[in-house]
PDB file of N, CA and C in Angstrom:
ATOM      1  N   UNK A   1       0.834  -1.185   0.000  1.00  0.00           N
ATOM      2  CA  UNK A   1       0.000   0.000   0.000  1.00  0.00           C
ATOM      3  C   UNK A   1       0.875   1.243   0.000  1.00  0.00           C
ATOM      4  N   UNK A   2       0.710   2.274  -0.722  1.00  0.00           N
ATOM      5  CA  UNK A   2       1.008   3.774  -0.894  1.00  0.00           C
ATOM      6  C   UNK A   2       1.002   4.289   0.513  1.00  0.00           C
ATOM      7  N   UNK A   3       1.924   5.319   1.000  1.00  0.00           N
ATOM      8  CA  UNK A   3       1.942   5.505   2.185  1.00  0.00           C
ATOM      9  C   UNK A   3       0.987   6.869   2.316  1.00  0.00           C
ATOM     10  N   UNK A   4       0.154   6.669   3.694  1.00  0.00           N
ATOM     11  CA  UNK A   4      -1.126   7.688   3.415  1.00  0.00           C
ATOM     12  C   UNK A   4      -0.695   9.113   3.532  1.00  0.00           C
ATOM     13  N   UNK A   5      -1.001   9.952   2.938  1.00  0.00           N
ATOM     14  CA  UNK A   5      -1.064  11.660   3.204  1.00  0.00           C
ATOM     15  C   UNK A   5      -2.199  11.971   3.578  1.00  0.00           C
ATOM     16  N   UNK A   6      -1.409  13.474   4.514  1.00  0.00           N
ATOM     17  CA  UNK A   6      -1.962  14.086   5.196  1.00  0.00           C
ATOM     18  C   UNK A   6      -3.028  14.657   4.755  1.00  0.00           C
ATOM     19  N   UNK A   7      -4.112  14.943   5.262  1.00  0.00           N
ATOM     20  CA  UNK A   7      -5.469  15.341   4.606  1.00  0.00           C
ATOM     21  C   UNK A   7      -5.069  16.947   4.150  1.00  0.00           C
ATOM     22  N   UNK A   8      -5.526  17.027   3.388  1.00  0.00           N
ATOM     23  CA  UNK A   8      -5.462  18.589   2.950  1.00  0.00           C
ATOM     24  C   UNK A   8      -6.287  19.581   3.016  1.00  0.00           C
ATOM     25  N   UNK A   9      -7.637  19.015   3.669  1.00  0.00           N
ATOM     26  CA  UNK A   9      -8.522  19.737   4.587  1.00  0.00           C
ATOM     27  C   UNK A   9      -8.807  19.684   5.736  1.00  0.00           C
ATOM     28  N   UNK A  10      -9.500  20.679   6.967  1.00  0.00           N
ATOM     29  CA  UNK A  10      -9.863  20.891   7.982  1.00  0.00           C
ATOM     30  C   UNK A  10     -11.102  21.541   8.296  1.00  0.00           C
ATOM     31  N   UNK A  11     -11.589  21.372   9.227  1.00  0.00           N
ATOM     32  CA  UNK A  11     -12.873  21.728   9.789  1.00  0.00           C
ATOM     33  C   UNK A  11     -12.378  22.570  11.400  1.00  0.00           C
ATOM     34  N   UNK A  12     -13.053  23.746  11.610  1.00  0.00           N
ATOM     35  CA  UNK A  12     -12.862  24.292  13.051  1.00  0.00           C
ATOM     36  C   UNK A  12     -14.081  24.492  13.477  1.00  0.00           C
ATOM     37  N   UNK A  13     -14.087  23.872  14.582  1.00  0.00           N
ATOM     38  CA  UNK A  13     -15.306  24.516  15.656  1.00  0.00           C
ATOM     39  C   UNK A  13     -14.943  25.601  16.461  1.00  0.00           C
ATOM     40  N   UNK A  14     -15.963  26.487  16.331  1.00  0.00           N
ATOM     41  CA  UNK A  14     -15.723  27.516  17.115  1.00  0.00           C
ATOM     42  C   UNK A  14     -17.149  27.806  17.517  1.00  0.00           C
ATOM     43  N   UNK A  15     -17.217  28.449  19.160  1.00  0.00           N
ATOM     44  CA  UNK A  15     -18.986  28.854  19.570  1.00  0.00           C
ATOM     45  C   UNK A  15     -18.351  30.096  19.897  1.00  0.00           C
ATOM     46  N   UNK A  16     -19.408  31.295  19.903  1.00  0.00           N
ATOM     47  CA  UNK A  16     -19.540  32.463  20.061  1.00  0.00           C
ATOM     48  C   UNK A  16     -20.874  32.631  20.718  1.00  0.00           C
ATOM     49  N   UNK A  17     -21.247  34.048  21.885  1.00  0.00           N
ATOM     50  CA  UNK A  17     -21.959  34.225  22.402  1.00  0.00           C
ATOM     51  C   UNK A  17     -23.672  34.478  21.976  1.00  0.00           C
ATOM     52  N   UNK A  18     -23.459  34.848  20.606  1.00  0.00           N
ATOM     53  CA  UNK A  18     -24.567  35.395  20.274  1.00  0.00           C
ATOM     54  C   UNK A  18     -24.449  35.150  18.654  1.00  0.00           C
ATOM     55  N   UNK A  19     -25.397  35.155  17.599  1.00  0.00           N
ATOM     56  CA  UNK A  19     -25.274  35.401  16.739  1.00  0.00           C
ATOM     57  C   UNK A  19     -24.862  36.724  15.389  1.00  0.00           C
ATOM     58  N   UNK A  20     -24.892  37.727  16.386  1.00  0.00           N
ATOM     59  CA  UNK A  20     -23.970  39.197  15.681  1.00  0.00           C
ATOM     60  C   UNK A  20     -22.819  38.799  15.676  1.00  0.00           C
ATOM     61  N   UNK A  21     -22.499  38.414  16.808  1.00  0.00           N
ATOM     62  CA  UNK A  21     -20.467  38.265  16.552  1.00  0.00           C
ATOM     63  C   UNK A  21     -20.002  36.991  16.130  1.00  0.00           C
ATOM     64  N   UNK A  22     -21.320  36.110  16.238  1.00  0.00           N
ATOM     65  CA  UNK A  22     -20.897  34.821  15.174  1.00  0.00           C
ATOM     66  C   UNK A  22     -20.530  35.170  13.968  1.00  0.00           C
ATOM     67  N   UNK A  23     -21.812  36.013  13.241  1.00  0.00           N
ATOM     68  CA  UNK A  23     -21.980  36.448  11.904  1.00  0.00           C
ATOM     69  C   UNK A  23     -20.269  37.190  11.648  1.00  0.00           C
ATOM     70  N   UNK A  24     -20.064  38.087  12.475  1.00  0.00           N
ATOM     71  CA  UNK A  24     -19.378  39.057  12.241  1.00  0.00           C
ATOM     72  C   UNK A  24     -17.281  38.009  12.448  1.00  0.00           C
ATOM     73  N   UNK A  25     -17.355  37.381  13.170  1.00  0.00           N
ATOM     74  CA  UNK A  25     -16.352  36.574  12.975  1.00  0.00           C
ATOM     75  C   UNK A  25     -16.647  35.778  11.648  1.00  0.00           C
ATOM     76  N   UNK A  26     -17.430  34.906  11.401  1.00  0.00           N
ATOM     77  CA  UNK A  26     -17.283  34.286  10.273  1.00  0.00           C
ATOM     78  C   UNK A  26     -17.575  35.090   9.020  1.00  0.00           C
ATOM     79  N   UNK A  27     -17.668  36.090   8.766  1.00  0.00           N
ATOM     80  CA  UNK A  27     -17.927  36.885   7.499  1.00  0.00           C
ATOM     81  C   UNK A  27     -16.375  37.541   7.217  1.00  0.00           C
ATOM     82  N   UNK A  28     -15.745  37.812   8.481  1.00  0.00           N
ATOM     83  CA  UNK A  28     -14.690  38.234   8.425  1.00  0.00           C
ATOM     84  C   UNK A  28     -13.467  37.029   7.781  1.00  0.00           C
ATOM     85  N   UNK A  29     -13.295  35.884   8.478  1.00  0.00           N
ATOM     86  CA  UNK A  29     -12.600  34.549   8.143  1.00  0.00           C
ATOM     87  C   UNK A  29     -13.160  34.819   6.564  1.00  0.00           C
ATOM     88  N   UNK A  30     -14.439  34.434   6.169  1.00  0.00           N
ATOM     89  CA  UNK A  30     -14.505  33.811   4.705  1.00  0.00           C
ATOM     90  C   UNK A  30     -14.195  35.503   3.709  1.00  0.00           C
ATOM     91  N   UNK A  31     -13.870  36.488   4.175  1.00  0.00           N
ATOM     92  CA  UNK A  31     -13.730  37.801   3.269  1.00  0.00           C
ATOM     93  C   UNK A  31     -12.114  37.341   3.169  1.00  0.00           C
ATOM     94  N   UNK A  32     -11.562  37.209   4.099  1.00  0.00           N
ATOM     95  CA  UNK A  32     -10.238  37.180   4.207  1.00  0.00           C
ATOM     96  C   UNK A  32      -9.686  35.715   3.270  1.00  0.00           C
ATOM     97  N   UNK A  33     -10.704  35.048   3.093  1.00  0.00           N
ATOM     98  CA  UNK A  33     -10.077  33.642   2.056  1.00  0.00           C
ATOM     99  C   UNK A  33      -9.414  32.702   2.963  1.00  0.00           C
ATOM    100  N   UNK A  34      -9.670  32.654   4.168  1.00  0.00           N
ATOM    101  CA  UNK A  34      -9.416  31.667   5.394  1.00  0.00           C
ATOM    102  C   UNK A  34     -10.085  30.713   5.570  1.00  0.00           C
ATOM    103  N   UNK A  35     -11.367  30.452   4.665  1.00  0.00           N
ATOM    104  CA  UNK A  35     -12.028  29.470   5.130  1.00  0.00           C
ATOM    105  C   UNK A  35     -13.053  29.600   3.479  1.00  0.00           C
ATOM    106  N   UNK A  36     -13.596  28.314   2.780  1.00  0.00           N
ATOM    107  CA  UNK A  36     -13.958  28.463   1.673  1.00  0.00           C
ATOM    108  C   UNK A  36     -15.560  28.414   1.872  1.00  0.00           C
ATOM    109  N   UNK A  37     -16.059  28.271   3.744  1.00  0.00           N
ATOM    110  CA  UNK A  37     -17.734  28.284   4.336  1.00  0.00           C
ATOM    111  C   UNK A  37     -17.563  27.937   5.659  1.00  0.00           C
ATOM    112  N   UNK A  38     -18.625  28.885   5.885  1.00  0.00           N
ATOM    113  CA  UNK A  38     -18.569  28.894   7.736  1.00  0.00           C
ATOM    114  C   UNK A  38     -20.156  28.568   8.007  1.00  0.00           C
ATOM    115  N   UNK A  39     -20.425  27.622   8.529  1.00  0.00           N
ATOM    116  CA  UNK A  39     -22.039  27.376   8.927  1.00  0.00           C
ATOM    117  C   UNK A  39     -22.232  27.688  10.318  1.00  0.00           C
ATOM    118  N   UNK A  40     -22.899  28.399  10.529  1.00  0.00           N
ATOM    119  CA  UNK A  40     -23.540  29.013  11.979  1.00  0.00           C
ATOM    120  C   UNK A  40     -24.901  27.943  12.613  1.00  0.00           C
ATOM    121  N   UNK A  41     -25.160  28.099  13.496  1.00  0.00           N
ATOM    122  CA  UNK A  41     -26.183  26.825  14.266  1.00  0.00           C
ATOM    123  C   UNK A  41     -26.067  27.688  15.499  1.00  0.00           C
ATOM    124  N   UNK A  42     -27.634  27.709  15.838  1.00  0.00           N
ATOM    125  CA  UNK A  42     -27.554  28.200  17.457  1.00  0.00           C
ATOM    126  C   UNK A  42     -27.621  26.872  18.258  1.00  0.00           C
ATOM    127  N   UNK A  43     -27.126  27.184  19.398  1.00  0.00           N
ATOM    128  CA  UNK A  43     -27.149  25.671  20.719  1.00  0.00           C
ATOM    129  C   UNK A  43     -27.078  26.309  21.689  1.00  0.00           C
ATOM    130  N   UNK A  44     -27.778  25.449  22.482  1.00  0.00           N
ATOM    131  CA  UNK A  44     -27.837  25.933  23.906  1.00  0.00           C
ATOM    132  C   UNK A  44     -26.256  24.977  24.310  1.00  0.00           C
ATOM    133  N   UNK A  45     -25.656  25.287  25.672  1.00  0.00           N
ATOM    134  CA  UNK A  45     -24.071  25.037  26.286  1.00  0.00           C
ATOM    135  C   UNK A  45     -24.830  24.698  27.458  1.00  0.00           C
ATOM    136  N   UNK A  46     -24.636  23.518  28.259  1.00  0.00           N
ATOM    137  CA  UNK A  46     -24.642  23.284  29.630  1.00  0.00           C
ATOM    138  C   UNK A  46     -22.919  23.481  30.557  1.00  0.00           C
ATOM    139  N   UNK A  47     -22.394  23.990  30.651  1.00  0.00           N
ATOM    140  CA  UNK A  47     -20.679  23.497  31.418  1.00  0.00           C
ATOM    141  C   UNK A  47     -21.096  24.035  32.936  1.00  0.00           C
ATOM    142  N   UNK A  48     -19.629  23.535  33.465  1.00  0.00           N
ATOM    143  CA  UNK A  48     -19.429  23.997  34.590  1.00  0.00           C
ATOM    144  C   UNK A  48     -18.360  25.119  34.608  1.00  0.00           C
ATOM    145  N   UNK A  49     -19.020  26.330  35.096  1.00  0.00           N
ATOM    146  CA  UNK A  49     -18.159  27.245  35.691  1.00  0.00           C
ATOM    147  C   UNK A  49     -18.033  27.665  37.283  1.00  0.00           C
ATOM    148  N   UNK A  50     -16.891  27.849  38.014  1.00  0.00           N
ATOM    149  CA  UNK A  50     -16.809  27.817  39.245  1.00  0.00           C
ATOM    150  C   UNK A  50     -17.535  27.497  40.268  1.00  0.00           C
ATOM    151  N   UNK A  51     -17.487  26.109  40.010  1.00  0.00           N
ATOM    152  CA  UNK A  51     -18.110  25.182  40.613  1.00  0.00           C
ATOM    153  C   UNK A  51     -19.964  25.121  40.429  1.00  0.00           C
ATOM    154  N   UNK A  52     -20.413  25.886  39.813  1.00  0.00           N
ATOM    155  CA  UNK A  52     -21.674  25.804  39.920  1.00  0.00           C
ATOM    156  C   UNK A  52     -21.967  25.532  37.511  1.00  0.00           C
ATOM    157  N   UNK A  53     -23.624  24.960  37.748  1.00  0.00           N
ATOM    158  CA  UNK A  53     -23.348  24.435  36.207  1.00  0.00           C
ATOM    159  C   UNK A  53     -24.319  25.605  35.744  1.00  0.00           C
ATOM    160  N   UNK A  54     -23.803  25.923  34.552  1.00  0.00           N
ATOM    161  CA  UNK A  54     -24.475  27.131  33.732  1.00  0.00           C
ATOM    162  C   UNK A  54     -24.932  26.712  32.919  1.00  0.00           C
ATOM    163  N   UNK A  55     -25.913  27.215  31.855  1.00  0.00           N
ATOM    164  CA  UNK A  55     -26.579  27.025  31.017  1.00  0.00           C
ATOM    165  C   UNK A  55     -26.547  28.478  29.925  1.00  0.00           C
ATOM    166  N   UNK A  56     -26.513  28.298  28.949  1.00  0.00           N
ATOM    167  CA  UNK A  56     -26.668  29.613  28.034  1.00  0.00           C
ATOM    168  C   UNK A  56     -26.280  29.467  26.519  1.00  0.00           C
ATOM    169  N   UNK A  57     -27.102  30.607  25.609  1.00  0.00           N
ATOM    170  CA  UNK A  57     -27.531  30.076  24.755  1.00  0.00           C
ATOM    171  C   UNK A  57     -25.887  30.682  23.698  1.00  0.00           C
ATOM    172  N   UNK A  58     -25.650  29.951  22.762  1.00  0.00           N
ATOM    173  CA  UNK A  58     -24.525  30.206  22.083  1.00  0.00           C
ATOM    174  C   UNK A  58     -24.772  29.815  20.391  1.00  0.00           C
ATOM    175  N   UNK A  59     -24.229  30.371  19.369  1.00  0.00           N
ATOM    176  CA  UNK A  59     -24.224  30.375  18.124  1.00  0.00           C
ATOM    177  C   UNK A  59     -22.476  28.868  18.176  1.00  0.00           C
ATOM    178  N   UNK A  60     -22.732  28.118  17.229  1.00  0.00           N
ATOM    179  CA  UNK A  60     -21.652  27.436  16.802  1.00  0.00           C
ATOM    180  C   UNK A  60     -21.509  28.022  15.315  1.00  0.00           C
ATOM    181  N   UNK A  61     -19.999  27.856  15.126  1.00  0.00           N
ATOM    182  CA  UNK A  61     -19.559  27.853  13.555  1.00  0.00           C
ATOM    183  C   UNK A  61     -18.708  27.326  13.414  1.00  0.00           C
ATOM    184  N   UNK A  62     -19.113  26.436  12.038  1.00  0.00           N
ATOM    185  CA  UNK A  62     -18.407  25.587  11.842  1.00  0.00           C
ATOM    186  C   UNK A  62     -17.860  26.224  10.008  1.00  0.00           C
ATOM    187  N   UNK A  63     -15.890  26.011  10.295  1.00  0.00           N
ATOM    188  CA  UNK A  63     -15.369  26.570   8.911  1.00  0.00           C
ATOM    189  C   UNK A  63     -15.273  25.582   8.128  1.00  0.00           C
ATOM    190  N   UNK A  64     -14.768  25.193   6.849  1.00  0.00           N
ATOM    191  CA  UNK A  64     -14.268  24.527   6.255  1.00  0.00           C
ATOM    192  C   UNK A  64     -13.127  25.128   5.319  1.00  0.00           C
ATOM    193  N   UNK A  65     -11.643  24.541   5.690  1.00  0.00           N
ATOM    194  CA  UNK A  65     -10.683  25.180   5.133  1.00  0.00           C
ATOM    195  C   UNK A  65      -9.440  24.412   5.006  1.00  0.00           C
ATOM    196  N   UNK A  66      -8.762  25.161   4.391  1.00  0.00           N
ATOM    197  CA  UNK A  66      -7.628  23.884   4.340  1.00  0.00           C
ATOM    198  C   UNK A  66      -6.723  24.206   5.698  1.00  0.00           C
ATOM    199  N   UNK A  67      -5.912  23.119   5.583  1.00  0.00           N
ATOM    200  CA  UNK A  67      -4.552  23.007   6.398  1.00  0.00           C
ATOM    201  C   UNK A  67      -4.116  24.039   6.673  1.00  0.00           C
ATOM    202  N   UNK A  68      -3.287  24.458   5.416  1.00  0.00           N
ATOM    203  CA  UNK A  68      -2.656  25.063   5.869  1.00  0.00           C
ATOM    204  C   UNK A  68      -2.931  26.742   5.827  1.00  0.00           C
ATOM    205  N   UNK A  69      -3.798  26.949   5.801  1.00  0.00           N
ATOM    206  CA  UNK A  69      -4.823  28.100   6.049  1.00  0.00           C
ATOM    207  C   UNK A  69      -5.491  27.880   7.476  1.00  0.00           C
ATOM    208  N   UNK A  70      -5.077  26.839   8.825  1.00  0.00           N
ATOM    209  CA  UNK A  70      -5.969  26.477  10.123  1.00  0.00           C
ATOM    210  C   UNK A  70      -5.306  27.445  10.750  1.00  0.00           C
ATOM    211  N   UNK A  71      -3.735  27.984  10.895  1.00  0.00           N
ATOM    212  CA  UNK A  71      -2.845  28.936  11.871  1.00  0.00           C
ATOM    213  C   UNK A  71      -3.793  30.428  11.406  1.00  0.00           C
ATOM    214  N   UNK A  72      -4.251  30.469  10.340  1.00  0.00           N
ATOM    215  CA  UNK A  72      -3.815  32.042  10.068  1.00  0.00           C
ATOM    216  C   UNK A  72      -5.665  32.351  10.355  1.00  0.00           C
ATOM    217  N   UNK A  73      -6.280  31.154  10.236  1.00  0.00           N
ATOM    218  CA  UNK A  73      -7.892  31.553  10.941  1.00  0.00           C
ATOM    219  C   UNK A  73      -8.070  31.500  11.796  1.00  0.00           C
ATOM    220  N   UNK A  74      -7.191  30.409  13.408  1.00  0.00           N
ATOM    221  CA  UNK A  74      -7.265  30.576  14.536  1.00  0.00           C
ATOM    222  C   UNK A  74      -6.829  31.803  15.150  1.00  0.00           C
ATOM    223  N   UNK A  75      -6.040  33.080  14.406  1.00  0.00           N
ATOM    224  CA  UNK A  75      -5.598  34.139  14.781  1.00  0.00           C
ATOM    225  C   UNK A  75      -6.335  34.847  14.388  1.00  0.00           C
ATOM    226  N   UNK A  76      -7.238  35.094  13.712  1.00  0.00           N
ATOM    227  CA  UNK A  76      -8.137  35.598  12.920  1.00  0.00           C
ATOM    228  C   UNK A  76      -9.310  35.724  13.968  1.00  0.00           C
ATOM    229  N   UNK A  77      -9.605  34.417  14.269  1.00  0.00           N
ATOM    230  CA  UNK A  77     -10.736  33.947  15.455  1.00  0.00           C
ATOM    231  C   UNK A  77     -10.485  34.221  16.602  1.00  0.00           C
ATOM    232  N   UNK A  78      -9.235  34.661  17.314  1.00  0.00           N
ATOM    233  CA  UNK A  78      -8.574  35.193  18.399  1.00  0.00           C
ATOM    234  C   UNK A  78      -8.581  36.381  18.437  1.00  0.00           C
ATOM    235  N   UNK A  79      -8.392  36.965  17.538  1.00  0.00           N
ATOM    236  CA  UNK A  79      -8.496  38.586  17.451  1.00  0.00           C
ATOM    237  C   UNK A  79      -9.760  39.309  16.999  1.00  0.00           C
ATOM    238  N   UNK A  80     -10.931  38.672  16.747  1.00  0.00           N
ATOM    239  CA  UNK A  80     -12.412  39.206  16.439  1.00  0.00           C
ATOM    240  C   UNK A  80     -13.006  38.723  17.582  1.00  0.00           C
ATOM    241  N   UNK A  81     -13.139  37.059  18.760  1.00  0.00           N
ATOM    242  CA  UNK A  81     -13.658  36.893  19.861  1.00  0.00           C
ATOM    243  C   UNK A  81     -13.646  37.555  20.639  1.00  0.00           C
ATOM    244  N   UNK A  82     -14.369  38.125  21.808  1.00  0.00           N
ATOM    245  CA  UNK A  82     -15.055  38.481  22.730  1.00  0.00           C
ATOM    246  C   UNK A  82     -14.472  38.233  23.743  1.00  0.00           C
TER     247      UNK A  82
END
């Protein structure tokens, strides 16, 4: 057998608080050519924060992009988050 390569695509999850700054992070990623589609989905989040469990409502987005385009959208997504 051919020895396997590395996939040449990626997927990022990312949740954001609300759907404005979902929109507004992922419009920004796909203007910039960081990502070739970003799908948004609202969900509710159950976690635990300091010691007690929260609940609240959050937008997911999900990118689709390559490899080696994942560094330069996680900075992208670091510097437009909240």
């Amino acid at each position: 057998m051919p020895p396997r390569r590395a996939a040449a695509h990626a997927m990022a999850y990312v949740t954001a608080p609300d759907l404005e700054t979902a929109r507004s992070i992922a419009r920004t990623v796909v203007e910039r050519r960081l990502a070739a589609c970003a799908n948004l989905w609202p969900i509710e989040s159950m976690y635990r924060w300091k010691g007690r469990l929260e609940e609240a409502n959050e937008v997911v987005i999900v990118f689709k992009t390559r490899r080696a385009l994942l560094q330069k959208l996680i900075a992208t997504v670091r510097e437009k988050h909240p």
